[in-house]
PDB file of N, CA and C in Angstrom:
ATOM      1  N   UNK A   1      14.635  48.599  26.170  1.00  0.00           N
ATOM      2  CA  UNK A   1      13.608  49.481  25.632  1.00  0.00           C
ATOM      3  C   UNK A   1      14.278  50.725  25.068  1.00  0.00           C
ATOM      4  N   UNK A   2      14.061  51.292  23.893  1.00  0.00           N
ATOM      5  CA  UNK A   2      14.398  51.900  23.628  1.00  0.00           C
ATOM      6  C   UNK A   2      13.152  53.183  22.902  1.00  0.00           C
ATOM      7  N   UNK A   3      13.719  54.748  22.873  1.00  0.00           N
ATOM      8  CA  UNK A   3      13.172  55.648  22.952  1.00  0.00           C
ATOM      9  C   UNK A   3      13.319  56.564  21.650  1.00  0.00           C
ATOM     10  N   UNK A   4      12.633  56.709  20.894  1.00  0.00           N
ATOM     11  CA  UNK A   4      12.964  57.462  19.453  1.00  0.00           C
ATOM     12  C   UNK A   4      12.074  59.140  19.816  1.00  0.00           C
ATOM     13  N   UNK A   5      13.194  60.213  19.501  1.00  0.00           N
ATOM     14  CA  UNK A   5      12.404  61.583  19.160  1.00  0.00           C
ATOM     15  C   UNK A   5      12.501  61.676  17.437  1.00  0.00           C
ATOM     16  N   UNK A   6      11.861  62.884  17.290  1.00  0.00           N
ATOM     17  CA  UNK A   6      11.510  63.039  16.003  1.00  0.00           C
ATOM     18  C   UNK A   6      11.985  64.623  16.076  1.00  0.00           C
ATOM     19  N   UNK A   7      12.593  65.443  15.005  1.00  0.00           N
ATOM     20  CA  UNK A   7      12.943  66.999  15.007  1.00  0.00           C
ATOM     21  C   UNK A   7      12.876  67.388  13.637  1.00  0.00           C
ATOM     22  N   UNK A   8      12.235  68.243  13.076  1.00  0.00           N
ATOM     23  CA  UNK A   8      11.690  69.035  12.299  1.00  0.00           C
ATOM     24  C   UNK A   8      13.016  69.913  11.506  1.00  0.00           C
ATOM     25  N   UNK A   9      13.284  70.029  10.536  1.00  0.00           N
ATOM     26  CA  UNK A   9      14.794  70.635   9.392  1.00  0.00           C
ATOM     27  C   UNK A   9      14.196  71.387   8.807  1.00  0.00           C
ATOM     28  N   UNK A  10      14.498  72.455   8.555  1.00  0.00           N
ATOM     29  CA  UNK A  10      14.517  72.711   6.762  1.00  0.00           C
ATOM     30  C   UNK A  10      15.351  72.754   5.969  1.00  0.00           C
ATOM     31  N   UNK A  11      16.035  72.121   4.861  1.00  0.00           N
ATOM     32  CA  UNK A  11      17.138  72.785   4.406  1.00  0.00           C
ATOM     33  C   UNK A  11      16.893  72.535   2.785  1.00  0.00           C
ATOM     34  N   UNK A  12      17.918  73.226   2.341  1.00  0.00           N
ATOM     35  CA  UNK A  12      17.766  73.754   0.853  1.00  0.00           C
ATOM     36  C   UNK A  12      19.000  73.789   0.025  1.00  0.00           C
ATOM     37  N   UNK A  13      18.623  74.010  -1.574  1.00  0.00           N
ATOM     38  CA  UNK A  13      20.189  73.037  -2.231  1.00  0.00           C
ATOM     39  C   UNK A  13      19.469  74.141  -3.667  1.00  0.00           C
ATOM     40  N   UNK A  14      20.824  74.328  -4.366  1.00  0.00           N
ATOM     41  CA  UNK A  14      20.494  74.800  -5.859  1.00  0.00           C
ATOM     42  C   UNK A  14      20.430  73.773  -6.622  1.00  0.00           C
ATOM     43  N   UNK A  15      20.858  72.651  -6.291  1.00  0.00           N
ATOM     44  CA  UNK A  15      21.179  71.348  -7.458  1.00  0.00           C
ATOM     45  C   UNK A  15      19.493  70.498  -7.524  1.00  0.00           C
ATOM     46  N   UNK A  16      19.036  70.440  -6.090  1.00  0.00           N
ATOM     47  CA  UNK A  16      18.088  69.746  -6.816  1.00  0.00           C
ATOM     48  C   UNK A  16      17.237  68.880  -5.448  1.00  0.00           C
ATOM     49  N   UNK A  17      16.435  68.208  -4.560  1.00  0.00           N
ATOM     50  CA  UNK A  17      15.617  68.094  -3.727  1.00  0.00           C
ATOM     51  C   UNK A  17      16.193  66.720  -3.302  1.00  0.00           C
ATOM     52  N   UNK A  18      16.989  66.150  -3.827  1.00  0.00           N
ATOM     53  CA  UNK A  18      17.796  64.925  -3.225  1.00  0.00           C
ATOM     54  C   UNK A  18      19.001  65.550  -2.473  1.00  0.00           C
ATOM     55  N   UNK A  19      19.594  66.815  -3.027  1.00  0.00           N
ATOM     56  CA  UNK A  19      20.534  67.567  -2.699  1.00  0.00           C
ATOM     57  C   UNK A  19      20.466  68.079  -1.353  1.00  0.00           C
ATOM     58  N   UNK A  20      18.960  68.511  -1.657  1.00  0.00           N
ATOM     59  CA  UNK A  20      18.827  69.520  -0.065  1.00  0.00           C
ATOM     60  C   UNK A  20      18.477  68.500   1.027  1.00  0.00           C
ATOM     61  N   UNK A  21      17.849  66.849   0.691  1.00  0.00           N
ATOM     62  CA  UNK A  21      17.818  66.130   1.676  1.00  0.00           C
ATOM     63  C   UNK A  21      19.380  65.598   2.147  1.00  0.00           C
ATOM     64  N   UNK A  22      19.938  65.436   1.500  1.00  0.00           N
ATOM     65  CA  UNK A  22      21.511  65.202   1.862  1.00  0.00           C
ATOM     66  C   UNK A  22      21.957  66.234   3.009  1.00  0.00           C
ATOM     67  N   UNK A  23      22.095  67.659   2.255  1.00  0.00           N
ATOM     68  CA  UNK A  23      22.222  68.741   3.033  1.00  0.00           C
ATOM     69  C   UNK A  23      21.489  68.866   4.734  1.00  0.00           C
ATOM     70  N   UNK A  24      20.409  68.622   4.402  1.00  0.00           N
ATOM     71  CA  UNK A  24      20.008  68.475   5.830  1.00  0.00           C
ATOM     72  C   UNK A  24      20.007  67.621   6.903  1.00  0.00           C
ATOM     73  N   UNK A  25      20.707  66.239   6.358  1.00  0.00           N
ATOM     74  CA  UNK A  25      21.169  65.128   6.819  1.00  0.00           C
ATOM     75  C   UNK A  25      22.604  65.265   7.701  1.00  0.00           C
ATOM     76  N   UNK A  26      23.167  65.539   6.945  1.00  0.00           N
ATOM     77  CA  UNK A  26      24.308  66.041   6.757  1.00  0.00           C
ATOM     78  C   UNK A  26      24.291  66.580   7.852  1.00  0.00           C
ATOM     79  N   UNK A  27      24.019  68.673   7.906  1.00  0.00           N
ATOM     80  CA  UNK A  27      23.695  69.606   9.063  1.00  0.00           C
ATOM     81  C   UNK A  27      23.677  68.821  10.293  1.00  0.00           C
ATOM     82  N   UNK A  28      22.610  68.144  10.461  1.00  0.00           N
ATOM     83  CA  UNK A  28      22.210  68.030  11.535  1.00  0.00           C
ATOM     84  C   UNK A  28      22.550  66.454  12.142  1.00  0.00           C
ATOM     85  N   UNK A  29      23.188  65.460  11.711  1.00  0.00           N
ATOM     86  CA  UNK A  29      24.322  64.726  11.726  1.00  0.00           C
ATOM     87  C   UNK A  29      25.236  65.250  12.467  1.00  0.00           C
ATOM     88  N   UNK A  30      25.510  66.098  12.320  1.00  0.00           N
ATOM     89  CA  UNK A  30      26.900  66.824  13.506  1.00  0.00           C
ATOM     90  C   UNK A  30      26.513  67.079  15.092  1.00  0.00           C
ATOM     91  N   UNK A  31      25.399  66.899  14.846  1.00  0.00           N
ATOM     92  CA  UNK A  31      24.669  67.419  16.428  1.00  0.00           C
ATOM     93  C   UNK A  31      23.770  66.642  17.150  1.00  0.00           C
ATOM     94  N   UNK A  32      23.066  65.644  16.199  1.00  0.00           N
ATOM     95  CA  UNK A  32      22.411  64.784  16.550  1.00  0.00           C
ATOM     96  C   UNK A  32      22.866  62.983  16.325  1.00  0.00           C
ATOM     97  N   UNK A  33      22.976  62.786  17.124  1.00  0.00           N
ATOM     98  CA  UNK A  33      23.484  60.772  16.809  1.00  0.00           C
ATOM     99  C   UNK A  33      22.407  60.084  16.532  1.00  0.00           C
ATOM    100  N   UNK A  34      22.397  58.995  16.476  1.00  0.00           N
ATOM    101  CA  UNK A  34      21.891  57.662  16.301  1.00  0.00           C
ATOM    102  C   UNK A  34      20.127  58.042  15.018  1.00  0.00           C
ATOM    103  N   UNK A  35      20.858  58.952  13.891  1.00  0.00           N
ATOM    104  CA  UNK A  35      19.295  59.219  13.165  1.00  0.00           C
ATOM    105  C   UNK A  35      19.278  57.715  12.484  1.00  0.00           C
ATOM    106  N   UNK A  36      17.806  57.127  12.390  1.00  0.00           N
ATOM    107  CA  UNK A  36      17.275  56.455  11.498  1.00  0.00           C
ATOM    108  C   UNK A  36      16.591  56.122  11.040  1.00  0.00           C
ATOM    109  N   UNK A  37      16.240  57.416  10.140  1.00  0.00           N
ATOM    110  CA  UNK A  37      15.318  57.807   9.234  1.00  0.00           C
ATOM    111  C   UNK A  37      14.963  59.069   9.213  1.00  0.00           C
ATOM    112  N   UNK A  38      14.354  59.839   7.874  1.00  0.00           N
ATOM    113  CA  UNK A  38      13.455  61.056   7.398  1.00  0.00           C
ATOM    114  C   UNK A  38      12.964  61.040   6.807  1.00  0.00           C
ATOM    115  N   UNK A  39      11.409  61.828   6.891  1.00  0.00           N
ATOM    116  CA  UNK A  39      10.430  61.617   5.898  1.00  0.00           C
ATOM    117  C   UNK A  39      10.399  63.333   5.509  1.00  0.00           C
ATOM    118  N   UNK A  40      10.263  63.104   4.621  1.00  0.00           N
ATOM    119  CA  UNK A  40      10.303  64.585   3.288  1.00  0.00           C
ATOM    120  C   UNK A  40       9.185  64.960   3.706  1.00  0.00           C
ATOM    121  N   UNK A  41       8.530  66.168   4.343  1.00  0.00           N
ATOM    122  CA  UNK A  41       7.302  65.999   4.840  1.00  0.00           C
ATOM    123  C   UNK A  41       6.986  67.471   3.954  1.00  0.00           C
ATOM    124  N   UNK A  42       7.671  68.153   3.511  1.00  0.00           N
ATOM    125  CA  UNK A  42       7.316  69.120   2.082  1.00  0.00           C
ATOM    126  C   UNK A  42       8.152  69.476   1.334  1.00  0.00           C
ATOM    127  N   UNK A  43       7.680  69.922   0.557  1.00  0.00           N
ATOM    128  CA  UNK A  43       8.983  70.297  -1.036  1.00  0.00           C
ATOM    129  C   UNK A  43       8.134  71.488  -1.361  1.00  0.00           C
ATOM    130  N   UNK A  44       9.505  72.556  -1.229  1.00  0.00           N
ATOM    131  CA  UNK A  44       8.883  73.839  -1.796  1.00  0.00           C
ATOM    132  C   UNK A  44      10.066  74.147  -2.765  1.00  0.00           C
ATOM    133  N   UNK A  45       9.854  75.081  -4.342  1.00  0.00           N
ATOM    134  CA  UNK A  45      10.737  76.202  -4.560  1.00  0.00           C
ATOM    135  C   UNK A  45      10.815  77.295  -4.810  1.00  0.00           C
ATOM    136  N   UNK A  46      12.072  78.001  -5.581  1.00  0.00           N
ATOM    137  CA  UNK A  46      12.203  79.643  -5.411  1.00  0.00           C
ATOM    138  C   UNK A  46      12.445  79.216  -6.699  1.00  0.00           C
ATOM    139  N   UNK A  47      11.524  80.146  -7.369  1.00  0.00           N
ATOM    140  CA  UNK A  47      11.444  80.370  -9.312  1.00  0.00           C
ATOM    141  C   UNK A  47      11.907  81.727  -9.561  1.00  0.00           C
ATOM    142  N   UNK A  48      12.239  81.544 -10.560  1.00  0.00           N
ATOM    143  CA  UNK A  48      12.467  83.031 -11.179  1.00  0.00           C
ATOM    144  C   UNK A  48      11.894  83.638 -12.058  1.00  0.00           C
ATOM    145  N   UNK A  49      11.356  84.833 -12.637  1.00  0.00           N
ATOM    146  CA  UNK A  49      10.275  85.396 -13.252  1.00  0.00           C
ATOM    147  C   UNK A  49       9.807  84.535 -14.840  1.00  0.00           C
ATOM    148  N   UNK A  50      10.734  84.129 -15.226  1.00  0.00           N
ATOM    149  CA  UNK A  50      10.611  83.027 -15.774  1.00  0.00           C
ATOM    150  C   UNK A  50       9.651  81.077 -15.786  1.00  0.00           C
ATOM    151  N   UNK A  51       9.781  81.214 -14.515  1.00  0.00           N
ATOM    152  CA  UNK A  51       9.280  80.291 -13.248  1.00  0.00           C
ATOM    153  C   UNK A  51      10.740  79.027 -13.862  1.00  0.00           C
ATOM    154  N   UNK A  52      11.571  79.489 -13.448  1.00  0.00           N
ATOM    155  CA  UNK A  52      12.735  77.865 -13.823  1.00  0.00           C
ATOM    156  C   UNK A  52      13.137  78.131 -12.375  1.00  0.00           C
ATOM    157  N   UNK A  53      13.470  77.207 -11.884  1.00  0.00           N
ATOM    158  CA  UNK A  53      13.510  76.229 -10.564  1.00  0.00           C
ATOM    159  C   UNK A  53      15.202  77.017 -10.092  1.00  0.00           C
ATOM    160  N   UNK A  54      15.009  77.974  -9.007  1.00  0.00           N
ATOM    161  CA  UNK A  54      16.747  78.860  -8.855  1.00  0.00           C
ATOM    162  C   UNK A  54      16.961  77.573  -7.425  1.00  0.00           C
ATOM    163  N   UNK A  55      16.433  77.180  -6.453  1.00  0.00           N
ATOM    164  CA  UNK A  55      16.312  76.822  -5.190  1.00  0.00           C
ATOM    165  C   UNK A  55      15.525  75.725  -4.734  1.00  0.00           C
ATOM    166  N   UNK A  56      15.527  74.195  -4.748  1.00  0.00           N
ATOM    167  CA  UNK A  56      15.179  73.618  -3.979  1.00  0.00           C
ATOM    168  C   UNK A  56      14.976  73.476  -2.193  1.00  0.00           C
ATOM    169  N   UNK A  57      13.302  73.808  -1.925  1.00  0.00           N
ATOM    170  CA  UNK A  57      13.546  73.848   0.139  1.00  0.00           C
ATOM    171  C   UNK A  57      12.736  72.032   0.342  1.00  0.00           C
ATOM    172  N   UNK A  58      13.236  71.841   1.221  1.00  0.00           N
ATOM    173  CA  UNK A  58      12.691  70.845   2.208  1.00  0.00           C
ATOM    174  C   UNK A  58      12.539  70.800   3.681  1.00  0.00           C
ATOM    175  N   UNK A  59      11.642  70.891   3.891  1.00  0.00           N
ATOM    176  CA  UNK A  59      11.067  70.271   5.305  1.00  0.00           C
ATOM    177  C   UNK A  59      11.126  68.591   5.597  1.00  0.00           C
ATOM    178  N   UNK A  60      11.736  68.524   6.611  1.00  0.00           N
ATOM    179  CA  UNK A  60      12.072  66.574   6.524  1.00  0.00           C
ATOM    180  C   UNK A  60      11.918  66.781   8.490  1.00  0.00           C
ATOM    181  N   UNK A  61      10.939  65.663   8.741  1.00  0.00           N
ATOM    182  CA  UNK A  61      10.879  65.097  10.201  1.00  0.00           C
ATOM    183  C   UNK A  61      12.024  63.797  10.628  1.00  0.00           C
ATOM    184  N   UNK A  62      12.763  64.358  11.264  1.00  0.00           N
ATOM    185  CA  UNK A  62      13.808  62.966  11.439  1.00  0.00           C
ATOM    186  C   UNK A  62      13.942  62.658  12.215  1.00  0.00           C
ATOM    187  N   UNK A  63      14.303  61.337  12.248  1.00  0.00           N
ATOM    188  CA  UNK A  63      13.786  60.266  13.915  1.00  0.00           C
ATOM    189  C   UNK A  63      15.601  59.997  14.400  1.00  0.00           C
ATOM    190  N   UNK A  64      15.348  59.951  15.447  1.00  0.00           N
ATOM    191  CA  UNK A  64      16.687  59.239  15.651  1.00  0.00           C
ATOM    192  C   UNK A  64      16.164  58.836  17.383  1.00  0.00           C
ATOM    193  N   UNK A  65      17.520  58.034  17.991  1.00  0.00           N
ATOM    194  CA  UNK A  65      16.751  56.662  18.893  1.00  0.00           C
ATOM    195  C   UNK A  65      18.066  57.605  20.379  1.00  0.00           C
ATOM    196  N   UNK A  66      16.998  58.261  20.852  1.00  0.00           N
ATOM    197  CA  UNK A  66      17.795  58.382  22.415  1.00  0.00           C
ATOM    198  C   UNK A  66      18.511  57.911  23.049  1.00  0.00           C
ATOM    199  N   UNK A  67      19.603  58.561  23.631  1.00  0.00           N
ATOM    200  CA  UNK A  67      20.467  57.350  24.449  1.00  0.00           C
ATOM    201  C   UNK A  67      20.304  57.338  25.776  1.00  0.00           C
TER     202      UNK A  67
END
């Protein structure tokens, strides 16, 4: 039997919202084992007075399986 938690990220990228999911994969990869899977659970950004896109953020719920 096995036991899955779920933990809540935010992280963020100038390149672009695939970027910042990497990034937060990534992060929290170092600290957490056995992830498999994240769901993008929001997409926000930081515009500039212009409104052109300076900052991709993400919020991602990620599962990974207890040992």
């Amino acid at each position: 039997m096995s036991v899955a938690k779920i933990i809540e990220v935010n992280a963020s990228s100038k390149t672009s919202m695939e970027d910042a999911v990497k990034v937060g994969l990534k992060k929290t990869s170092e600290t957490v084992k056995n992830i498999k899977g994240a769901w993008v659970n929001e997409i926000k950004v930081v515009t500039d007075d212009g409104g052109n896109v300076q900052e991709w953020r993400v919020n991602l719920r990620i599962s990974f399986v207890v040992e």
